[in-house]
C-alpha atoms as a PDB file:
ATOM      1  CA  UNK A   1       8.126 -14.580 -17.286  1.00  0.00           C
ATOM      2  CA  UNK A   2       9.947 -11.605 -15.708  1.00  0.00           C
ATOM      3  CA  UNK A   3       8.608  -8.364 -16.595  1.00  0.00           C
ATOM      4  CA  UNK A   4      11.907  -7.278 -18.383  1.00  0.00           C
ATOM      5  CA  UNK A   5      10.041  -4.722 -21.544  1.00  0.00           C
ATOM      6  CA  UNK A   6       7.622  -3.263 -19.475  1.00  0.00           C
ATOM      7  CA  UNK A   7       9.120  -1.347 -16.383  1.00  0.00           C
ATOM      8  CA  UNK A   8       6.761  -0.491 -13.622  1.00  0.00           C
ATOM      9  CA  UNK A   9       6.273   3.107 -13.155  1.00  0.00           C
ATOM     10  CA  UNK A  10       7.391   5.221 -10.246  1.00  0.00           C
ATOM     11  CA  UNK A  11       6.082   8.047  -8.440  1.00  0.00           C
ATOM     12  CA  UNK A  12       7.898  11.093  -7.246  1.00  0.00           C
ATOM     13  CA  UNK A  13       7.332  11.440  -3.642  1.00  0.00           C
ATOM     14  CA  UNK A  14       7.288  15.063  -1.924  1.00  0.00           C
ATOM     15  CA  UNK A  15      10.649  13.940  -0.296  1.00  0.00           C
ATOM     16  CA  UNK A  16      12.284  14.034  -3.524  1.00  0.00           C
ATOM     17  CA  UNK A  17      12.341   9.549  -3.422  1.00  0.00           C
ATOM     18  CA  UNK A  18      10.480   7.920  -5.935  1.00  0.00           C
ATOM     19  CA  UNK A  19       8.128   4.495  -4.868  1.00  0.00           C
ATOM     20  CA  UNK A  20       7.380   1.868  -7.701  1.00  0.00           C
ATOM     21  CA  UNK A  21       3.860   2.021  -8.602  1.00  0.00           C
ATOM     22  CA  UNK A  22       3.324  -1.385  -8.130  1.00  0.00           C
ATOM     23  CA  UNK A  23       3.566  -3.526  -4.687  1.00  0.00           C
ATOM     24  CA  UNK A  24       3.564  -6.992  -3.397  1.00  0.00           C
ATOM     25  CA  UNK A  25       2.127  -7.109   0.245  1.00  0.00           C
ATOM     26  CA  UNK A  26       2.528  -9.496   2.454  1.00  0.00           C
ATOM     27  CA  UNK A  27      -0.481  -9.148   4.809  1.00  0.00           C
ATOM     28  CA  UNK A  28      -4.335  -9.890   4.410  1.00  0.00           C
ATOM     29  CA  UNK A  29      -4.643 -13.819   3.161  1.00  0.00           C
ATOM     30  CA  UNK A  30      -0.661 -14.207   4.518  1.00  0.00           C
ATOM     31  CA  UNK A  31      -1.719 -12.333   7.966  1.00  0.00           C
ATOM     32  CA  UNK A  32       0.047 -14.593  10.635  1.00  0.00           C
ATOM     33  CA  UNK A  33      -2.467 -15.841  13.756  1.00  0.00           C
ATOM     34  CA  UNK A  34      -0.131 -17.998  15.589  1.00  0.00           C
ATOM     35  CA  UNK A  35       3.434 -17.945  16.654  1.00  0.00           C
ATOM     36  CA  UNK A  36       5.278 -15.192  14.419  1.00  0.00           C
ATOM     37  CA  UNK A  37       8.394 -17.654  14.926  1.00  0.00           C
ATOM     38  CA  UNK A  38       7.307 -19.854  13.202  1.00  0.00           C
ATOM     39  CA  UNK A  39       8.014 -19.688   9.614  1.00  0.00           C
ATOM     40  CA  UNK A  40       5.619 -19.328   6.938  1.00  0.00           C
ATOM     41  CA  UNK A  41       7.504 -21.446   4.153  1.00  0.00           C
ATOM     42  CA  UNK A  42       4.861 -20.429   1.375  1.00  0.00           C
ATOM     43  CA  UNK A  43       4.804 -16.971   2.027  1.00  0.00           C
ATOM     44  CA  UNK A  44       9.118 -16.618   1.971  1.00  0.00           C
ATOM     45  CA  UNK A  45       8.404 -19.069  -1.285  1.00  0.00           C
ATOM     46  CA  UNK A  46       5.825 -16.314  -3.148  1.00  0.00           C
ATOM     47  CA  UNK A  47       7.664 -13.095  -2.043  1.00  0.00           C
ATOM     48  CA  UNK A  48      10.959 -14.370  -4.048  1.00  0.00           C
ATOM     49  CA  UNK A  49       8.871 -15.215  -6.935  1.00  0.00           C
ATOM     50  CA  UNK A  50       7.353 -12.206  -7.082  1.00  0.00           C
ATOM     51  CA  UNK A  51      10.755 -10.286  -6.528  1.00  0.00           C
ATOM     52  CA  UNK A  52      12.210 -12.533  -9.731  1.00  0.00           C
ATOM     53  CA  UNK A  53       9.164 -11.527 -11.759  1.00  0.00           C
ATOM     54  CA  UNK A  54       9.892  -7.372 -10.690  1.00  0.00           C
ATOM     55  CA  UNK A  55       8.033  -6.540  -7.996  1.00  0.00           C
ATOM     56  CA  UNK A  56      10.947  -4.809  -5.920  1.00  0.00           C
ATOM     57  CA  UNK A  57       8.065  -2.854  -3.657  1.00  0.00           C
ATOM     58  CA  UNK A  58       7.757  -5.003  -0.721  1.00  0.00           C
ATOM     59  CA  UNK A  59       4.566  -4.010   1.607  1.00  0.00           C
ATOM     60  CA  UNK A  60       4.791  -5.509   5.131  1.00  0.00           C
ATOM     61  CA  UNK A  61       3.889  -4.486   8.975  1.00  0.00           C
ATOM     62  CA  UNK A  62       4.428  -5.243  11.881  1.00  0.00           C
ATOM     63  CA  UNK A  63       0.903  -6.383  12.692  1.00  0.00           C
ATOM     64  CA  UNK A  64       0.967  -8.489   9.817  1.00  0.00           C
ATOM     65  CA  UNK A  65       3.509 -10.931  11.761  1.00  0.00           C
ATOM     66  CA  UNK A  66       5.314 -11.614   8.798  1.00  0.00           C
ATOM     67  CA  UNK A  67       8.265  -9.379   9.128  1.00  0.00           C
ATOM     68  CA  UNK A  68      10.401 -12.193   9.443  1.00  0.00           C
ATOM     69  CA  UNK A  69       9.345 -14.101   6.111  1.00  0.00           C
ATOM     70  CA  UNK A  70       9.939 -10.622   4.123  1.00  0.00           C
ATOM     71  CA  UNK A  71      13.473 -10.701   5.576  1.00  0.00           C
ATOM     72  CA  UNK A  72      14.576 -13.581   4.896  1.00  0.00           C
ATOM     73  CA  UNK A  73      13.128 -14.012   1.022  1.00  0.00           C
ATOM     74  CA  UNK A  74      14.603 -10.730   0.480  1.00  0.00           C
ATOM     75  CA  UNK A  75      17.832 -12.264   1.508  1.00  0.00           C
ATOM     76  CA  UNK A  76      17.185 -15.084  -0.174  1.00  0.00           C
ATOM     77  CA  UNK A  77      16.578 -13.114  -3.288  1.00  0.00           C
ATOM     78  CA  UNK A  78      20.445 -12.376  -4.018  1.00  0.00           C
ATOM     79  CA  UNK A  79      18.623  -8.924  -5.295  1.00  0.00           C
ATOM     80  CA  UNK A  80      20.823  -5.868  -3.846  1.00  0.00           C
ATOM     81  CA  UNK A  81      19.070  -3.899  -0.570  1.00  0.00           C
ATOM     82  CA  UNK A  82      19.198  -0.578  -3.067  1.00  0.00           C
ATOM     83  CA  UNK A  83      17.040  -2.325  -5.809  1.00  0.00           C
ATOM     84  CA  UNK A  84      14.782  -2.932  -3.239  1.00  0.00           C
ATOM     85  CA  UNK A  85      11.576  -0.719  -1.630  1.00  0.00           C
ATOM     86  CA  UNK A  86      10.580  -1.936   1.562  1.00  0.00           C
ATOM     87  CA  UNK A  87       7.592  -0.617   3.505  1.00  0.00           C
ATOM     88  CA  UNK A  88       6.674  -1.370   7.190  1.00  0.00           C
ATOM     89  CA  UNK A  89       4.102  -0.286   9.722  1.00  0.00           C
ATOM     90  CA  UNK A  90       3.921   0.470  13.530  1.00  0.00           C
ATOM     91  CA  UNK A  91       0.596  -0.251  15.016  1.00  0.00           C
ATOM     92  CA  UNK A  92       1.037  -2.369  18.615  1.00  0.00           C
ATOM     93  CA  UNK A  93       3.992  -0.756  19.352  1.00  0.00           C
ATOM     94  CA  UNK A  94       3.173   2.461  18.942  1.00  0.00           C
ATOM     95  CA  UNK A  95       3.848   3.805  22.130  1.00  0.00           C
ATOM     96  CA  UNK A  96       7.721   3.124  21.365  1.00  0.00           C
ATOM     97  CA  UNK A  97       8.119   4.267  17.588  1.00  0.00           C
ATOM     98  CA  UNK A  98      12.148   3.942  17.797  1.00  0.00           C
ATOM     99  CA  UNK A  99      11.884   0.702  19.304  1.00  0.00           C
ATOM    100  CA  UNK A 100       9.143  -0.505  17.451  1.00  0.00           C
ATOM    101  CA  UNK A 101      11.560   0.474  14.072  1.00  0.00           C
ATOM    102  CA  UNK A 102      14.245  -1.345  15.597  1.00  0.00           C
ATOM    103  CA  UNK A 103      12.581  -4.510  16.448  1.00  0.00           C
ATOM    104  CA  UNK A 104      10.966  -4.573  12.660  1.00  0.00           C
ATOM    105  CA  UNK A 105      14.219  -4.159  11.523  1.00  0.00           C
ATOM    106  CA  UNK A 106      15.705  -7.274  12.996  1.00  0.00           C
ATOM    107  CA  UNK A 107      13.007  -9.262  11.424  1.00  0.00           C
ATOM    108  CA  UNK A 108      13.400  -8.187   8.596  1.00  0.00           C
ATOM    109  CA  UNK A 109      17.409  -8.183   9.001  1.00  0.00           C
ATOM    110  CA  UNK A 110      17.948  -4.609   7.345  1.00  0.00           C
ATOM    111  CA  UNK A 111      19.502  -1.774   8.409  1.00  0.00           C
ATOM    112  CA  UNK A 112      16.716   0.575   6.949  1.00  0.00           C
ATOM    113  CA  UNK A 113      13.132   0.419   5.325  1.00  0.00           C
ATOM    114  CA  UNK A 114      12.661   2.905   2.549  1.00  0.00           C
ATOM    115  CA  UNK A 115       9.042   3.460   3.790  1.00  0.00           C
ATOM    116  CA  UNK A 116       7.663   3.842   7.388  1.00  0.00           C
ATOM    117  CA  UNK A 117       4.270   4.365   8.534  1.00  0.00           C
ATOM    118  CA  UNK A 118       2.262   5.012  11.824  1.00  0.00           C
ATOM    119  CA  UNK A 119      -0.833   2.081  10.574  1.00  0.00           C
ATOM    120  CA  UNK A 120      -3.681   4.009  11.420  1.00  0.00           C
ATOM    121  CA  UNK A 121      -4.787   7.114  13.934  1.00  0.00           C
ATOM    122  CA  UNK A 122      -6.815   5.223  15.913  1.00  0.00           C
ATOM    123  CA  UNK A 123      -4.231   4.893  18.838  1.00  0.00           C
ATOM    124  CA  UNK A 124      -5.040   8.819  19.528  1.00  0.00           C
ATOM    125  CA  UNK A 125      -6.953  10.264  21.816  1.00  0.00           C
ATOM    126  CA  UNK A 126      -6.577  13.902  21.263  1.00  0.00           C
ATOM    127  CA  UNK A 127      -4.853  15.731  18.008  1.00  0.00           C
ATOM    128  CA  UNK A 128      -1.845  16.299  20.458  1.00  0.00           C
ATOM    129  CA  UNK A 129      -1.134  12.523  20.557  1.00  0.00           C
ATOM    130  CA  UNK A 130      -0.848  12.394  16.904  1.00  0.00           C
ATOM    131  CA  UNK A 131       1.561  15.116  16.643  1.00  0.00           C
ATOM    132  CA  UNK A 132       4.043  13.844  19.315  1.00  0.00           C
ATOM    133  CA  UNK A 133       4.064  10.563  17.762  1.00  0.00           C
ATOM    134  CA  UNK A 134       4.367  11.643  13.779  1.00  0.00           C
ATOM    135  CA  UNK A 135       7.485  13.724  15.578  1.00  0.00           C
ATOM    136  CA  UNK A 136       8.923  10.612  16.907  1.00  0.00           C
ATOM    137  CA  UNK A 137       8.217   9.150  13.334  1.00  0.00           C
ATOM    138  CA  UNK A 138      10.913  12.471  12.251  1.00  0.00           C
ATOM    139  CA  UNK A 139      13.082  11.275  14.875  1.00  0.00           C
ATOM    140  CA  UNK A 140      13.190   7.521  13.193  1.00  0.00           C
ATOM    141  CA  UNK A 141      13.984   9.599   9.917  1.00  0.00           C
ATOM    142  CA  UNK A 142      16.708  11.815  11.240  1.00  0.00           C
ATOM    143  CA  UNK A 143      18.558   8.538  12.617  1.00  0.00           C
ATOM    144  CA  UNK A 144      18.191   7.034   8.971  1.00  0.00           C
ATOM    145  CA  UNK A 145      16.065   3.945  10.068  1.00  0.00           C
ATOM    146  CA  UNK A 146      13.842   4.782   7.461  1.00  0.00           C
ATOM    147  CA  UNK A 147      13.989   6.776   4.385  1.00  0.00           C
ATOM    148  CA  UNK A 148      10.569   7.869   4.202  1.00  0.00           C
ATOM    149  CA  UNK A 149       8.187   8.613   6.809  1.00  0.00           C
ATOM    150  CA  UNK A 150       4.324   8.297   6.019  1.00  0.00           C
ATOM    151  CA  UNK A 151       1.049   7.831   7.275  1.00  0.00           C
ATOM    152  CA  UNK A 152      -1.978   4.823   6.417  1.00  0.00           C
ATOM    153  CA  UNK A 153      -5.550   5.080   7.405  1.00  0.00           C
ATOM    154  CA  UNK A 154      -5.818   8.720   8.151  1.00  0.00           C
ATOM    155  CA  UNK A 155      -8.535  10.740   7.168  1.00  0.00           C
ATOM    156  CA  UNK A 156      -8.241  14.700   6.388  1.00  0.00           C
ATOM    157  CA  UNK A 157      -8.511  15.465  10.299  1.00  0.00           C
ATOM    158  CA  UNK A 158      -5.880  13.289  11.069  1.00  0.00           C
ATOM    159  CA  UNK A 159      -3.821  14.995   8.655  1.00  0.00           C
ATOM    160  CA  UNK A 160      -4.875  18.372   8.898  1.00  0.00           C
ATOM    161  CA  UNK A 161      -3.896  17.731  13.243  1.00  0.00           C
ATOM    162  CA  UNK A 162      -0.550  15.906  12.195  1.00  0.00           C
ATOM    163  CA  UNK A 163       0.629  18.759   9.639  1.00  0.00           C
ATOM    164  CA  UNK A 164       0.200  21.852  11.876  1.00  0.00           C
ATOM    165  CA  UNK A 165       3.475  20.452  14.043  1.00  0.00           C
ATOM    166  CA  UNK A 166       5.175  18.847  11.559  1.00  0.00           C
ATOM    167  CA  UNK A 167       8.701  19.361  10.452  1.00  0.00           C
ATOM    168  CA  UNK A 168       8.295  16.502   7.643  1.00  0.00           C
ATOM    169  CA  UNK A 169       5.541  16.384   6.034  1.00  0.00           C
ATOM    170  CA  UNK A 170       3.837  12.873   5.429  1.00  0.00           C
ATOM    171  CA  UNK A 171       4.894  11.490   2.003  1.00  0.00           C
ATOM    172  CA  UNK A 172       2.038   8.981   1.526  1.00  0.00           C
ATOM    173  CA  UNK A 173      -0.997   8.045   2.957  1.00  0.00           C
ATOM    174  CA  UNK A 174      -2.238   4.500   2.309  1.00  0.00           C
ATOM    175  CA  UNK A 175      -5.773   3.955   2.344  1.00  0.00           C
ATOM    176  CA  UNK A 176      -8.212   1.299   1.324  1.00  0.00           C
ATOM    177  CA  UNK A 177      -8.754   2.156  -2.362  1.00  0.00           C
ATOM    178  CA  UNK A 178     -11.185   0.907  -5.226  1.00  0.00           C
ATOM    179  CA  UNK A 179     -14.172   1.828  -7.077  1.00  0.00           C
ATOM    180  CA  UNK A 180     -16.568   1.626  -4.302  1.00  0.00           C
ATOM    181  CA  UNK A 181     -14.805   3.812  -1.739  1.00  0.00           C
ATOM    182  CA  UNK A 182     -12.755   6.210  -3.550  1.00  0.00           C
ATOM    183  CA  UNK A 183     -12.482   9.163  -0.987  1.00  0.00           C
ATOM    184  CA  UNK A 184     -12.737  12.085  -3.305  1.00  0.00           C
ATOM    185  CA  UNK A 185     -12.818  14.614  -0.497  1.00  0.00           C
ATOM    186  CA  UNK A 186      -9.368  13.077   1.204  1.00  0.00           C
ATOM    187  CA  UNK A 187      -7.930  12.402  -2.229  1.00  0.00           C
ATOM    188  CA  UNK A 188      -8.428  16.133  -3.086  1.00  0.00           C
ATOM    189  CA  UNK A 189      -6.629  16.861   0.205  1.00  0.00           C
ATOM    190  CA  UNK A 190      -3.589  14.747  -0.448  1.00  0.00           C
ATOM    191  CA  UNK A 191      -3.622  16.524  -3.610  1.00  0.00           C
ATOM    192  CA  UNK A 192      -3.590  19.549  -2.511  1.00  0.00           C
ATOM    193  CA  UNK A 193      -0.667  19.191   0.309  1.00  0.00           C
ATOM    194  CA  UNK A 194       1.685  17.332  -1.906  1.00  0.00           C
ATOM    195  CA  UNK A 195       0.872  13.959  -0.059  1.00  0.00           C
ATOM    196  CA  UNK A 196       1.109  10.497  -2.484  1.00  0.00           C
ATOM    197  CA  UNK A 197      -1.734   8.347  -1.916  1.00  0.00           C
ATOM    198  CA  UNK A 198      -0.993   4.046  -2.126  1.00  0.00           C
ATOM    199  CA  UNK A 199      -4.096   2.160  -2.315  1.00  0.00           C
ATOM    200  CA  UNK A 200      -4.329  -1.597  -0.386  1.00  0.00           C
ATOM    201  CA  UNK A 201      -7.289  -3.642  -1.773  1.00  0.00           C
ATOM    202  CA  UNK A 202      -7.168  -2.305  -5.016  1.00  0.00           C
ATOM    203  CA  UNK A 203      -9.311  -5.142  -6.165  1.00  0.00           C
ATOM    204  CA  UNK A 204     -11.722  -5.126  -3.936  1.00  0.00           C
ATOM    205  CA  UNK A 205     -14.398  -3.960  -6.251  1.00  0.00           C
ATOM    206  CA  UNK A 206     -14.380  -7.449  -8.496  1.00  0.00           C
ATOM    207  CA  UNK A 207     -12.912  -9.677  -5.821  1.00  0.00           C
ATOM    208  CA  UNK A 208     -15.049  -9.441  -2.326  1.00  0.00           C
ATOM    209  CA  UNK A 209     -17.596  -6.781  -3.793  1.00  0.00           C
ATOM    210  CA  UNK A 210     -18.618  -8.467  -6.604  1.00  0.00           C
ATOM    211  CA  UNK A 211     -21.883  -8.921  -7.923  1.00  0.00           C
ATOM    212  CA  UNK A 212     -21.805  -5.055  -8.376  1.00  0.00           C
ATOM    213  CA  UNK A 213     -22.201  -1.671 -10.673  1.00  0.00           C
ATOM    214  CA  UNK A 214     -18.839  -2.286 -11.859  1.00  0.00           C
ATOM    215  CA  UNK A 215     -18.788  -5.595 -13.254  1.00  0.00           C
ATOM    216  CA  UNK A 216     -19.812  -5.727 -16.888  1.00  0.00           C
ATOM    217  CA  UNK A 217     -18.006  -2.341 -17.642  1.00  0.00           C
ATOM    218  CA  UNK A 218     -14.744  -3.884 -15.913  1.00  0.00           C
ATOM    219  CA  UNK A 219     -15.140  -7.275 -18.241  1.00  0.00           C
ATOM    220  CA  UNK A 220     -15.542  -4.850 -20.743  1.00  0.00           C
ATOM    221  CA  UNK A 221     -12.093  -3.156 -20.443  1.00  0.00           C
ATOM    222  CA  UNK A 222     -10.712  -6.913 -19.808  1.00  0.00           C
ATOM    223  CA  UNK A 223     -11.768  -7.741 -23.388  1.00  0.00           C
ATOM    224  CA  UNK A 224     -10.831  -4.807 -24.592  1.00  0.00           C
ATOM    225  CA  UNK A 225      -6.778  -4.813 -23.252  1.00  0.00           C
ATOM    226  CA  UNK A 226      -6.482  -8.395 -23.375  1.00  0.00           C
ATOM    227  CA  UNK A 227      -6.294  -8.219 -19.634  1.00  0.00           C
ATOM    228  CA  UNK A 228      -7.818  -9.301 -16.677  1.00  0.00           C
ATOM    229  CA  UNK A 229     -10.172  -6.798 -14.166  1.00  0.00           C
ATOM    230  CA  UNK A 230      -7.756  -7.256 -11.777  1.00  0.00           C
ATOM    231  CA  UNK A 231      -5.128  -5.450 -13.818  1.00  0.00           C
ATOM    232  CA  UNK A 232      -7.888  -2.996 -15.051  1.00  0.00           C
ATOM    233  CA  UNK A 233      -8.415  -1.982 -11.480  1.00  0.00           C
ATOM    234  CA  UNK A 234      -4.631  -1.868 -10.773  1.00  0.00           C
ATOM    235  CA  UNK A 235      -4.481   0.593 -14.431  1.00  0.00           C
ATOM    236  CA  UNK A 236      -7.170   2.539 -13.059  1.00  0.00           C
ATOM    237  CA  UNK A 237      -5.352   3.179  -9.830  1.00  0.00           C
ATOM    238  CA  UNK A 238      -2.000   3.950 -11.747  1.00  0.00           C
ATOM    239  CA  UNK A 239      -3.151   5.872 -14.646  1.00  0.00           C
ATOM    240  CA  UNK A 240      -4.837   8.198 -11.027  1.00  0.00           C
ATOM    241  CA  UNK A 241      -1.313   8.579  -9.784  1.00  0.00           C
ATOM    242  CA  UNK A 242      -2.187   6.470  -7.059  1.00  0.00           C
ATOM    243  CA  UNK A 243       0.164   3.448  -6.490  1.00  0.00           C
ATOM    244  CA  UNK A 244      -1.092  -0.005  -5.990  1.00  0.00           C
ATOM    245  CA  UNK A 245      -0.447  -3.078  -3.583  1.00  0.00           C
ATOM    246  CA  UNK A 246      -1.533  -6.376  -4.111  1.00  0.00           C
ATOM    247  CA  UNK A 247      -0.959  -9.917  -3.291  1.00  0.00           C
ATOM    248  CA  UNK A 248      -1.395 -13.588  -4.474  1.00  0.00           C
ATOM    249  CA  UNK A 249       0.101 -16.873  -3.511  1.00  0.00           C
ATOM    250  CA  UNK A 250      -0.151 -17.896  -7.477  1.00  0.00           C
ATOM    251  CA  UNK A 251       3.000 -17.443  -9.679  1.00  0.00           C
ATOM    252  CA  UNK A 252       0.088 -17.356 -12.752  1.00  0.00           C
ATOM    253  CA  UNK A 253      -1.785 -14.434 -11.429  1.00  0.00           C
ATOM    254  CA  UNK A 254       1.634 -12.230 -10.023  1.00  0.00           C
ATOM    255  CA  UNK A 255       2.771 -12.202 -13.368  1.00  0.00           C
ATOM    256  CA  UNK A 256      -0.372 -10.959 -15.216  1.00  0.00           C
ATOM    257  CA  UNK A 257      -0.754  -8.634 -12.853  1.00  0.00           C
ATOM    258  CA  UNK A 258       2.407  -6.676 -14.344  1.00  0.00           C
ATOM    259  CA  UNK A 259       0.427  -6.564 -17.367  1.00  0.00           C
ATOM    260  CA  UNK A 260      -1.136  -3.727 -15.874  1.00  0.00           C
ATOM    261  CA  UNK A 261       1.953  -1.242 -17.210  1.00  0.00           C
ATOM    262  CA  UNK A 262       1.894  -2.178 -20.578  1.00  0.00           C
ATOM    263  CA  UNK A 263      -1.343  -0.342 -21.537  1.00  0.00           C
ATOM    264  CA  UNK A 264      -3.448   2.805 -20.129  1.00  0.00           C
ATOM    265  CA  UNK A 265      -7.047   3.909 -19.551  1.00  0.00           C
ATOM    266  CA  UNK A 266      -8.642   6.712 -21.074  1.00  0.00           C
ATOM    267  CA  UNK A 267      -9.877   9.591 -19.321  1.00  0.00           C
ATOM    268  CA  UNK A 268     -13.446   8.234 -20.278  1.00  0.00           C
ATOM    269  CA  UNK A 269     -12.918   4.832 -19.215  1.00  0.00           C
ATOM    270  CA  UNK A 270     -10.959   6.051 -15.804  1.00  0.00           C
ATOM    271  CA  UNK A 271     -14.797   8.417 -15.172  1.00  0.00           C
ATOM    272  CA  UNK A 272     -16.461   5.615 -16.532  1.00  0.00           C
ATOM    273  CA  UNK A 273     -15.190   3.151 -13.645  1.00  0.00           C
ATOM    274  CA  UNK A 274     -15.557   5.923 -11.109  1.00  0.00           C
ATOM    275  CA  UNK A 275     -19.309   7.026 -11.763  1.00  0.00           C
ATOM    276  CA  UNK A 276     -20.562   3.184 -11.675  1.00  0.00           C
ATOM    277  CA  UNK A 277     -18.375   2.608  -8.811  1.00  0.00           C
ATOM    278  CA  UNK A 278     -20.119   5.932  -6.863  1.00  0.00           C
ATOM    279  CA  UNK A 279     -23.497   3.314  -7.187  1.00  0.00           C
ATOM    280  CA  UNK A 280     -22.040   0.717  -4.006  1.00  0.00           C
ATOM    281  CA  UNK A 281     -20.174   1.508  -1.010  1.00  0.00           C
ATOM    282  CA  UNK A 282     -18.107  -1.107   0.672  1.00  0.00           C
ATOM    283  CA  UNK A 283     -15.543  -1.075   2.779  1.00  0.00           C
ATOM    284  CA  UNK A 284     -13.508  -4.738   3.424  1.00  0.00           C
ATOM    285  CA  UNK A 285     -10.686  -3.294   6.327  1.00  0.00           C
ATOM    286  CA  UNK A 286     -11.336  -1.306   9.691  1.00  0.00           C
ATOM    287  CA  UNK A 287     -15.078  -0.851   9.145  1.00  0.00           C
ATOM    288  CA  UNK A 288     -15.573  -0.372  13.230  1.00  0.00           C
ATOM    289  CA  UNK A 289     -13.796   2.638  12.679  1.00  0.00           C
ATOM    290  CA  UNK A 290     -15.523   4.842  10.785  1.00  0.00           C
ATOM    291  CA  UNK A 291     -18.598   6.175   9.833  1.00  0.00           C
ATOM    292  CA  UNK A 292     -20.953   3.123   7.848  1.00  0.00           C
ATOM    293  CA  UNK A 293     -20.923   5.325   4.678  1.00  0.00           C
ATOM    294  CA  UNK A 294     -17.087   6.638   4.457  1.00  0.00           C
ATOM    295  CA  UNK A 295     -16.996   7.612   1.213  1.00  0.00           C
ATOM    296  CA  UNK A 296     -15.461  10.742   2.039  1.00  0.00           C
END
């Protein structure tokens, strides 16, 4: 079942690293409400599955709770650390980046992630807090606690008031992506400063948005690839540039979902999805945050 003939595809990052296209995350249905010690036996179960079937991007956070789990099916996984991308997030202990680093890093017993991102901007109060703590996130770099340094949640002002200070620029900037909140205005932005954009809730469109515009044209393309519309909406992320994360507790469904690199959209089909998907506007993470209609 392991997706030896069909690699997934990587992404040059503006740090000169490359990310796999594809991820396994380990938060929303996995996201931890009790004690974080104890272990979630199912979860360490499905991450080594899906890192025997090739997913070797490994999503995680801290606010997820499941740093531990990560850690030890990734030891568990015999699979060496440098085959291996792992992403984590600060978010409650953001007023302590270094520590907050260090702390992840224990749970998930390595010495460094490959990805590292402030969760979301919300923490500031002024553009001046989200410079001094993106410089803190340079300082975690420098020390070689993480490889990567990136952002999640932001929107163009965040950016714009992060970049003006920075030494580093973010590499990536994950954002709640799908056809019914595709951000054209931000995307162009990342675009435009060199900044990779990774896309949680890729399937949000045909999974908790569904009945929708998108729906017959998506079980169209299905038919048509010999696929399911979840790896049509993980394609039409991809064959954007954008990488994808995604999740399941089923073996089945983690291994069709590499499906998704053996074929591409066309152009057409790729506008096709977007223009239906520009008919509904939902958003499934963070909604209190911003505006009602964020399409932006």
């Amino acid at each position: 079942m392991a997706n030896i003939h069909t690699p997934i595809p990587s992404l040059k990052l503006n740090d000169g690293t490359s990310i796999p296209m594809l991820g396994y995350g380990s938060g929303t249905a996995w996201y931890k409400t009790g004690d974080e010690s104890k272990v979630d036996e199912e979860l360490v179960k499905s991450i080594k599955k899906a890192i025997e079937l090739g997913y070797h991007h490994l999503d995680g956070a801290e606010v997820y709770r499941t740093e531990p789990e990560l850690g030890m099916a990734i030891k568990q996984s015999g699979v060496e650390r440098e085959k291996l991308y792992v992403t984590t997030k600060v978010n409650n202990n953001i007023a302590d980046i270094k520590g907050a680093i260090q702390t992840s890093l224990r749970k998930l017993q390595l010495d460094y992630v490959d990805l590292y991102l402030i969760h979301s901007p919300f923490f500031a109060k002024s553009d001046e807090d989200l410079q001094a703590k993106w410089a803190e996130m340079e300082e975690v770099q420098a020390l070689g606690l993480a490889k990567t340094i990136g952002v999640s949640n932001y929107l163009p002002q965040h950016l714009e008031a992060t970049l003006r200070t920075a030494k580093v620029k973010p590499a990536v900037n994950q954002i709640e992506f799908h056809p019914y909140l595709q951000h054209p205005q931000l995307l162009e932005y990342h675009k435009k400063n060199g900044i990779a954009t990774v896309a949680y809730s890729p399937l949000a469109a045909i999974v908790k948005a569904s009945p929708g515009p998108v729906d017959d044209y998506m079980a169209a393309l299905a038919k048509k690839y010999a696929v399911s519309e979840g790896e049509i909406s993980l394609r039409w992320c991809i064959d954007q540039d954008i990488v994808a994360l995604t999740t399941s507790g089923k073996e089945q469904r983690l291994s069709d979902y590499l499906r998704c690199a053996t074929f591409k959209l066309s152009p057409k089909e790729i506008q096709e999805v977007k223009a239906l998907g520009e008919k509904k506007h939902y958003r499934g993470f963070w909604a209190k945050h911003f505006a009602e209609d964020d399409r932006s």
